[in-house]
C-alpha atoms as a PDB file:
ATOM      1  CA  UNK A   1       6.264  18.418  16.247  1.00  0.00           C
ATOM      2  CA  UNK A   2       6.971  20.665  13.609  1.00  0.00           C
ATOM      3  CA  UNK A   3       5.586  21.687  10.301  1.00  0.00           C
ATOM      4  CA  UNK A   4       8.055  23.469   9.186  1.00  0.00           C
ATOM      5  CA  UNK A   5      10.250  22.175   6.574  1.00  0.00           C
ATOM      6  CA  UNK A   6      12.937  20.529   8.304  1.00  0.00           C
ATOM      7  CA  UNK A   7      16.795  20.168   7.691  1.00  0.00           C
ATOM      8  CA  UNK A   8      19.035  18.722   5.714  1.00  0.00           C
ATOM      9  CA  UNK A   9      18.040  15.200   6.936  1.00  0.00           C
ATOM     10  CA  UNK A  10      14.564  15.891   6.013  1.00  0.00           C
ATOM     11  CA  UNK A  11      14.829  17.598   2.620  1.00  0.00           C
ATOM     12  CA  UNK A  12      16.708  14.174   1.709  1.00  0.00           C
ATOM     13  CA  UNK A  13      13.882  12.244   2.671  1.00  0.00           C
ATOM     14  CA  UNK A  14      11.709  14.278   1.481  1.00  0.00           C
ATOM     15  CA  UNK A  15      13.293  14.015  -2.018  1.00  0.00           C
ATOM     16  CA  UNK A  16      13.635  10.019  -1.359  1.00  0.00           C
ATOM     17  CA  UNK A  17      10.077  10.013  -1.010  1.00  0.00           C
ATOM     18  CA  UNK A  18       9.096  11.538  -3.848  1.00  0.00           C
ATOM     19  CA  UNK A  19      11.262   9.868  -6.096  1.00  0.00           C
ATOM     20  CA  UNK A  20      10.221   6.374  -5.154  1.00  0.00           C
ATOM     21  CA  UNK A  21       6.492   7.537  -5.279  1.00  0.00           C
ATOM     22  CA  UNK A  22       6.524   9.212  -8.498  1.00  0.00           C
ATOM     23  CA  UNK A  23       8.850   6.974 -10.001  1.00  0.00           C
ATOM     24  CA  UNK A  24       6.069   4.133  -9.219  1.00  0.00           C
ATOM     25  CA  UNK A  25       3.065   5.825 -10.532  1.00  0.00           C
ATOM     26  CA  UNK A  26       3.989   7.372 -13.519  1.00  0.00           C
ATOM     27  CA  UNK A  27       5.803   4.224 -14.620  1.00  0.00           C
ATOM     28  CA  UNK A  28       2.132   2.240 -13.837  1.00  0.00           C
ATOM     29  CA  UNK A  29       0.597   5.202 -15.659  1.00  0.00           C
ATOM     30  CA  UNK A  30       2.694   4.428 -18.618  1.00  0.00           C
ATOM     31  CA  UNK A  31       2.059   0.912 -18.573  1.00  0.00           C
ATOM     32  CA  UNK A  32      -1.461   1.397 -18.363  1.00  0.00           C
ATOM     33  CA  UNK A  33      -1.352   4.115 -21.328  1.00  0.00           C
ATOM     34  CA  UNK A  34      -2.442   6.788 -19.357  1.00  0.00           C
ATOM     35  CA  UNK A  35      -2.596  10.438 -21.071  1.00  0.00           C
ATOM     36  CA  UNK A  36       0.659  12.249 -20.635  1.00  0.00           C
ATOM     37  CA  UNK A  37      -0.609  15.532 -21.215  1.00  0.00           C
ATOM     38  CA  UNK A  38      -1.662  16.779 -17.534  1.00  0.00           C
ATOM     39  CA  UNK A  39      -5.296  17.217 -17.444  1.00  0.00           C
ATOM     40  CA  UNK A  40      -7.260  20.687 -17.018  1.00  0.00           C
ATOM     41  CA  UNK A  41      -7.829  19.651 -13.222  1.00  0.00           C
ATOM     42  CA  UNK A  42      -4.140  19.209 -12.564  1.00  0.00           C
ATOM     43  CA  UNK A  43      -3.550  22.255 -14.137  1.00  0.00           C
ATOM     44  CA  UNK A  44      -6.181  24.499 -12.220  1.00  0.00           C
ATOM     45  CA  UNK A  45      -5.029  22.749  -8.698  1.00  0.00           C
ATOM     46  CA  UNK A  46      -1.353  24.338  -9.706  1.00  0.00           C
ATOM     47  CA  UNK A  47      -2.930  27.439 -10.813  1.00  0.00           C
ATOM     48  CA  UNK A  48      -4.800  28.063  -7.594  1.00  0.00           C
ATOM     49  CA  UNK A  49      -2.424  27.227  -5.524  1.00  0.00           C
ATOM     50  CA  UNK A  50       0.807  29.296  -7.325  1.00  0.00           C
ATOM     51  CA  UNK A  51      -0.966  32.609  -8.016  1.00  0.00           C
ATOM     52  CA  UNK A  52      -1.785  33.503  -4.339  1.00  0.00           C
ATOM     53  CA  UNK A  53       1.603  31.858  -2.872  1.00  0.00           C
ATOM     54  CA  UNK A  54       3.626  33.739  -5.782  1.00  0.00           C
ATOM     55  CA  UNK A  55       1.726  37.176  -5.402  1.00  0.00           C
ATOM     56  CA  UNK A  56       2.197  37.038  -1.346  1.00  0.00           C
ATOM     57  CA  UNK A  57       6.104  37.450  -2.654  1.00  0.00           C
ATOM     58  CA  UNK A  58       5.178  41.466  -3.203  1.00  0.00           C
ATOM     59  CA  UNK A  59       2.615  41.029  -1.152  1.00  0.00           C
ATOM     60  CA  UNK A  60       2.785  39.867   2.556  1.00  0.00           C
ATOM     61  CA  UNK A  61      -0.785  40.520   3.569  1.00  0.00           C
ATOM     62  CA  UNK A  62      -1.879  37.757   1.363  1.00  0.00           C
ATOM     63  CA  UNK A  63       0.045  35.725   3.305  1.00  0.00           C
ATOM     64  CA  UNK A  64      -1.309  37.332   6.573  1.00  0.00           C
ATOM     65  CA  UNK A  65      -5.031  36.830   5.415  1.00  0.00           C
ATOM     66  CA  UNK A  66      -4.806  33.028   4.892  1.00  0.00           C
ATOM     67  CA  UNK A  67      -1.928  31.279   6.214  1.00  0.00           C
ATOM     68  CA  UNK A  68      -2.848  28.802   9.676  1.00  0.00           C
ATOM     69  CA  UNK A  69      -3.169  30.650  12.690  1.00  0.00           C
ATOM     70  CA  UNK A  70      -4.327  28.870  15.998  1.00  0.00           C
ATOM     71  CA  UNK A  71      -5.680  32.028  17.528  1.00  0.00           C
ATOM     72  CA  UNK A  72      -7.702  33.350  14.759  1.00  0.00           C
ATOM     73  CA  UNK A  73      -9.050  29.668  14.019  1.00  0.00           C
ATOM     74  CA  UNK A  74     -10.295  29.550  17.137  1.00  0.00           C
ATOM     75  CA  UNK A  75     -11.634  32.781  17.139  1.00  0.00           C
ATOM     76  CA  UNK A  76     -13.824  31.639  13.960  1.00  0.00           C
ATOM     77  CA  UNK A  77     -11.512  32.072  10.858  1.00  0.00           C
ATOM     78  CA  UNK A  78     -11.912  28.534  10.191  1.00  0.00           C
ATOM     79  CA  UNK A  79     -10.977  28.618   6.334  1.00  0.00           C
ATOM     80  CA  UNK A  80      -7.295  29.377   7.056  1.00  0.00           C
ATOM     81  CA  UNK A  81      -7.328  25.205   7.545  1.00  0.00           C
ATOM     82  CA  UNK A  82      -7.682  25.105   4.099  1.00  0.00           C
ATOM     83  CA  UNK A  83      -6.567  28.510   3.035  1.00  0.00           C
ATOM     84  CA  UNK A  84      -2.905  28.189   4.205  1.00  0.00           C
ATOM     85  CA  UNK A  85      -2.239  25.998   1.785  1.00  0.00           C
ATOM     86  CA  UNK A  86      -2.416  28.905  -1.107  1.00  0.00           C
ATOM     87  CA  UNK A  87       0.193  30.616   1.263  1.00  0.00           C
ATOM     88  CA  UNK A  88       4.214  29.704   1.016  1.00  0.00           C
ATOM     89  CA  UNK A  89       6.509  30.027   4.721  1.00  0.00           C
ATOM     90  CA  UNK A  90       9.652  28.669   3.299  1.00  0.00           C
ATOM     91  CA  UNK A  91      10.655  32.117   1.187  1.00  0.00           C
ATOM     92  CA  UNK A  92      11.237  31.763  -2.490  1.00  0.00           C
ATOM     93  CA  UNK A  93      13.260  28.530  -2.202  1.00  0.00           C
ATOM     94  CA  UNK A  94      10.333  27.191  -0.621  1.00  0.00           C
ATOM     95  CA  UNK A  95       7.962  28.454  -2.340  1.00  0.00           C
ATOM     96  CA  UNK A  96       9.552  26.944  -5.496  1.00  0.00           C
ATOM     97  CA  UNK A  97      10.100  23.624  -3.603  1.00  0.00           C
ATOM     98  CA  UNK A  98       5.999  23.160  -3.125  1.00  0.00           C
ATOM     99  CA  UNK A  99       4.801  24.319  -6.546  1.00  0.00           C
ATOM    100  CA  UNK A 100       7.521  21.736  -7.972  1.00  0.00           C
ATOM    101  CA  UNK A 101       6.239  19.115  -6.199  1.00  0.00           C
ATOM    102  CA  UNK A 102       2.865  20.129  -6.699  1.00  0.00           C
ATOM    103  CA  UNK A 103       3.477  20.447 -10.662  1.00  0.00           C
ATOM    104  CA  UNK A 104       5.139  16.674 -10.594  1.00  0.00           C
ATOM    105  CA  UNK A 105       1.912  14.997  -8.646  1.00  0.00           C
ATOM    106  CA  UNK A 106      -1.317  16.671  -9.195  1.00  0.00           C
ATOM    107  CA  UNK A 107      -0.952  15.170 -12.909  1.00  0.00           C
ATOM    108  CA  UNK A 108      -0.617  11.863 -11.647  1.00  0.00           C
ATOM    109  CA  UNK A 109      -2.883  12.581  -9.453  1.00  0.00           C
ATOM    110  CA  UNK A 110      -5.765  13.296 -11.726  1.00  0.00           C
ATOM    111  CA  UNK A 111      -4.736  10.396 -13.694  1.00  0.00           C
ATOM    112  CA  UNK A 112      -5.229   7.585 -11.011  1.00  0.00           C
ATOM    113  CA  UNK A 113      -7.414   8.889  -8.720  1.00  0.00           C
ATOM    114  CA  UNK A 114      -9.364  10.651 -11.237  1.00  0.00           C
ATOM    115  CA  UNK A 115     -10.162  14.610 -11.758  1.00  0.00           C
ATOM    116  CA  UNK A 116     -12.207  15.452  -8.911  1.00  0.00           C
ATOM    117  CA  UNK A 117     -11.249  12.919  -6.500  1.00  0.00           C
ATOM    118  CA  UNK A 118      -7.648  13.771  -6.915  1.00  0.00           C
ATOM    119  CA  UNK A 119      -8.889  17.607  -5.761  1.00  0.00           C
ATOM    120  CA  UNK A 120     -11.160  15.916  -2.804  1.00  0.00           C
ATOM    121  CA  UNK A 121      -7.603  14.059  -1.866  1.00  0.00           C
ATOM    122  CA  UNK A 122      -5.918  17.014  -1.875  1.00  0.00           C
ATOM    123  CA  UNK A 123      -8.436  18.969   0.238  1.00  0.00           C
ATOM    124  CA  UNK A 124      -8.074  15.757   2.689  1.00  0.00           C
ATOM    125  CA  UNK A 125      -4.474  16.365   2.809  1.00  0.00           C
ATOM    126  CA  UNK A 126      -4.797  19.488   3.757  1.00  0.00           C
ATOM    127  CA  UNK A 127      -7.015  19.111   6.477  1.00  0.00           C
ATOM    128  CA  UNK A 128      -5.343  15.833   7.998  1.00  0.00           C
ATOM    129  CA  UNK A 129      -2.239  17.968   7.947  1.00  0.00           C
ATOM    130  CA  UNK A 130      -3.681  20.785   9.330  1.00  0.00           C
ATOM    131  CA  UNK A 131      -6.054  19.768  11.675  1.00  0.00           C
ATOM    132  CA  UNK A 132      -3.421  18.627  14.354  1.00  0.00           C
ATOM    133  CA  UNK A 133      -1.107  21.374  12.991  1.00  0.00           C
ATOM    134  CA  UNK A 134      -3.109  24.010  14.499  1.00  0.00           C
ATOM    135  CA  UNK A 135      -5.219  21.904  17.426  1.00  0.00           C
ATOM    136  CA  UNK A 136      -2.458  20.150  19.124  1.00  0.00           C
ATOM    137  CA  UNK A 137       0.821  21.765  18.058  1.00  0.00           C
ATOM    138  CA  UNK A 138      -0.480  25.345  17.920  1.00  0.00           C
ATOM    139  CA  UNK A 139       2.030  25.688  14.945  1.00  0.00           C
ATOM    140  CA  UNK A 140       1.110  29.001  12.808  1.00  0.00           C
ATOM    141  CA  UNK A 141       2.027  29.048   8.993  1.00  0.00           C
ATOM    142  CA  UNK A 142       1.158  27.786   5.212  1.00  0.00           C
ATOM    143  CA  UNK A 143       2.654  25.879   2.546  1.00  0.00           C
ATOM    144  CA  UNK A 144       0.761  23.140   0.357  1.00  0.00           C
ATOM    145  CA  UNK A 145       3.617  20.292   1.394  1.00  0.00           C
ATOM    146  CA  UNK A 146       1.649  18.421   3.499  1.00  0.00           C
ATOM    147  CA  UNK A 147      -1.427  18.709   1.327  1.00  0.00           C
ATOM    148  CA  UNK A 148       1.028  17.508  -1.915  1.00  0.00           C
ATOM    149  CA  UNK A 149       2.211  14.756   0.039  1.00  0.00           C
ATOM    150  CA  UNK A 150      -0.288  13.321   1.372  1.00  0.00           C
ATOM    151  CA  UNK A 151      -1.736  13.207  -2.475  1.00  0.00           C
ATOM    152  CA  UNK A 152       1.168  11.549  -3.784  1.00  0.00           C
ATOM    153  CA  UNK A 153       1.715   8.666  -1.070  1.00  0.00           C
ATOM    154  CA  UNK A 154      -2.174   7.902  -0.991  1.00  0.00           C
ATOM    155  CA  UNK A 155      -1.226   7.061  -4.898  1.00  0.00           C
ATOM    156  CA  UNK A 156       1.189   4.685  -3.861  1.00  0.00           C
ATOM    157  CA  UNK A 157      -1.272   3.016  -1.116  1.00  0.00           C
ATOM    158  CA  UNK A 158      -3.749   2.356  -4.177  1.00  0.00           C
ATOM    159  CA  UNK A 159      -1.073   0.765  -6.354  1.00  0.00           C
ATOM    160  CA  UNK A 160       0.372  -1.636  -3.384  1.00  0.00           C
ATOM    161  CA  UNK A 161      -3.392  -2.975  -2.575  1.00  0.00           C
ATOM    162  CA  UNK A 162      -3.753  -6.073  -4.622  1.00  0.00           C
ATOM    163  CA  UNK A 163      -0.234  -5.716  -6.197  1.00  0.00           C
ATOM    164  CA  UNK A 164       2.332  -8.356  -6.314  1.00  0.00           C
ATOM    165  CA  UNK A 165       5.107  -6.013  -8.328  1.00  0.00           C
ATOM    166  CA  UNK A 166       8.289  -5.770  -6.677  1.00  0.00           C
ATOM    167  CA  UNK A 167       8.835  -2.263  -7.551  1.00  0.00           C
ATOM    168  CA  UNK A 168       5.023  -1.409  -5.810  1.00  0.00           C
ATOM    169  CA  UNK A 169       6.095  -2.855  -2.671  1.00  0.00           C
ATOM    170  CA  UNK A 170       9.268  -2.164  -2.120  1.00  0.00           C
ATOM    171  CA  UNK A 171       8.480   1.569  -2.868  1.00  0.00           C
ATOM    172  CA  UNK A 172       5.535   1.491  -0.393  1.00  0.00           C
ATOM    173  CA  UNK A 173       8.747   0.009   2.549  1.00  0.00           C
ATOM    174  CA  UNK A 174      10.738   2.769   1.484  1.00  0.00           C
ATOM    175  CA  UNK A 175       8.141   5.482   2.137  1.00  0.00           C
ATOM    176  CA  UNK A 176       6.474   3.938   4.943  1.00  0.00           C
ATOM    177  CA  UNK A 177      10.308   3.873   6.697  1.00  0.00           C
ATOM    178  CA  UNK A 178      10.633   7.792   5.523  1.00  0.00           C
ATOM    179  CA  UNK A 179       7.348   8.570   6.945  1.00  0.00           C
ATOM    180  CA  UNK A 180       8.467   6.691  10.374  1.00  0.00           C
ATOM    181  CA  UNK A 181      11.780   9.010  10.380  1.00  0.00           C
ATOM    182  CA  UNK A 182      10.433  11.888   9.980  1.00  0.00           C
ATOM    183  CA  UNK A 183       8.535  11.420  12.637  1.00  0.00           C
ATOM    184  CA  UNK A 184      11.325  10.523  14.539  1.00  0.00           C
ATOM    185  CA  UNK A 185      13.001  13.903  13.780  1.00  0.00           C
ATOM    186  CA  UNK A 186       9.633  15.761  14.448  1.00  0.00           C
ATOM    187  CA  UNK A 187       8.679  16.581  11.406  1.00  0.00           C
ATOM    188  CA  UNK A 188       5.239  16.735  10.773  1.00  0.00           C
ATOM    189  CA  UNK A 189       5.316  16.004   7.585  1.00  0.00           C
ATOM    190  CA  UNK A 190       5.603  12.163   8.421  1.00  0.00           C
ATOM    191  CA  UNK A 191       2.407  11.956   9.597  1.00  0.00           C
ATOM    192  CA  UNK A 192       0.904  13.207   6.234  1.00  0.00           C
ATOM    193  CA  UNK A 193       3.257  10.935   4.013  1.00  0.00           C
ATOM    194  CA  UNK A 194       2.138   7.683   6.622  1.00  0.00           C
ATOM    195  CA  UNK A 195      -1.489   8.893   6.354  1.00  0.00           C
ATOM    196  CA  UNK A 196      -1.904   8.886   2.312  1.00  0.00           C
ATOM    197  CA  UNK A 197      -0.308   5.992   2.612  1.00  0.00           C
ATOM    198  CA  UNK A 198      -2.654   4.270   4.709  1.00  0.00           C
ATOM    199  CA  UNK A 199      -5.806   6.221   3.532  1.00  0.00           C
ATOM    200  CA  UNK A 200      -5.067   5.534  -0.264  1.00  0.00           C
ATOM    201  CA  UNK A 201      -4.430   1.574   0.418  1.00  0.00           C
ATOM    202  CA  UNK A 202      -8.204   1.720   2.836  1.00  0.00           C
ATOM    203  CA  UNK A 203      -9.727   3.070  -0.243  1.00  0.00           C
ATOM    204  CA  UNK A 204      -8.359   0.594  -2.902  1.00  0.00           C
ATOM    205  CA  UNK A 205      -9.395  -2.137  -0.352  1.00  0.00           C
ATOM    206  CA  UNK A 206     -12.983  -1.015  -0.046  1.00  0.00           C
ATOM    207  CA  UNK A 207     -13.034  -0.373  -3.626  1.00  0.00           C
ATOM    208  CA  UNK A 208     -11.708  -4.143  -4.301  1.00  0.00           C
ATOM    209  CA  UNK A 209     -14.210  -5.117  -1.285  1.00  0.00           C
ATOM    210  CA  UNK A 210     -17.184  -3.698  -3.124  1.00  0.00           C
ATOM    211  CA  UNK A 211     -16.011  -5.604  -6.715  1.00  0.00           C
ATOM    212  CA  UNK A 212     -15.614  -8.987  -5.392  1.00  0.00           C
ATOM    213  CA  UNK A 213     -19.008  -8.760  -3.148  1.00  0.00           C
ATOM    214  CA  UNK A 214     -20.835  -7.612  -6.671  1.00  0.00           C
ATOM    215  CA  UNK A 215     -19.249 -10.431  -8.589  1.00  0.00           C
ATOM    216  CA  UNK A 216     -20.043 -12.975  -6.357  1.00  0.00           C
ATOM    217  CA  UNK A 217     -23.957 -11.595  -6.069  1.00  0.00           C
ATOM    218  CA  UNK A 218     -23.734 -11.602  -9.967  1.00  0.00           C
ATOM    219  CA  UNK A 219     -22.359 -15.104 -10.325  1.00  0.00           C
END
């Protein structure tokens, strides 16, 4: 399995991924008048996750000092699971690739999940990507894409909970069957796009869970 970003192949799922997930939650956003300026949050994810991956550009030790290494992690450096995703592996092209993304979902993000769960989401991403990553792949390296999509998809598994829109579900088949080929391909990044899927739609279920019980104890 590899975290690397893949192919052709993948980068087109990749980008059919994010357009059906983004396409979903901003247009539920809109219906539910939800602020379209980004809030601060969104804003200081971006911020602290573009100024270390754009300064390791004239800078390599940056990169060197935080990206995911199994050797060092297991030697105690245990912050590079969260720490390499500040750090870019894909060069300038995809370098710019992650911040995009990262720019297009964090204010979404912030706007469905809320501020500082949409951080704790993130984080989660990060370490469900990670974790295995550097454990049972022993794959070195950084980039926030696993992190970023992981946040994104868990939006989707929120919105399909409960939902009987079209749109909702058929975007939640569409990602579920990207997640299962990459996968297939050995990309890595599947597992994060099938795991906010399934994590965000376990949350919304609790969360409706927990309403109905307190009606009913009301009533």
């Amino acid at each position: 399995m590899s975290t690397a970003q893949g192919g052709l192949a993948s980068v087109l799922i990749y980008v059919v991924v994010y357009v059906a997930t983004l396409r979903t939650v901003y247009g539920h956003l809109r219906s539910g008048r939800a602020a379209r300026r980004p809030h601060p949050v969104a804003v200081v994810l971006w911020l602290v996750v573009a100024v270390p991956s754009l300064l390791q550009l004239v800078r390599p030790q940056i990169y060197a000092a935080l990206a995911r290494d199994p050797v060092l992690t297991g030697h105690g450096e245990w912050w590079r699971l969260l720490t390499s995703v500040l750090v870019q592996d894909g060069g300038l092209v995809g370098t710019a690739y992650n911040l995009v993304t990262l720019a297009l979902t964090a204010p979404a993000a912030t706007a469905l999940w809320r501020p500082l769960r949409a951080v704790a989401v993130f984080v989660a991403g990060a370490l469900v990507f990670n974790l295995p990553a550097t454990f049972a792949w022993h794959d070195g390296g950084g980039g926030n894409s696993g992190a970023t999509f992981f946040l994104a998809t868990s939006m989707l598994g929120v919105l399909v909970v409960g939902s009987h829109a079209r749109q909702i579900r058929t975007a939640a088949l569409i990602v579920a069957g990207c997640g299962i080929a990459l996968l297939v391909l050995g990309d890595a990044h599947g597992e994060a796009v099938l795991a906010g899927l399934l994590v965000g739609a376990a949350v919304a279920a609790a969360s409706r869970a927990r309403r109905v019980a307190g009606e009913r104890a009301v009533r």
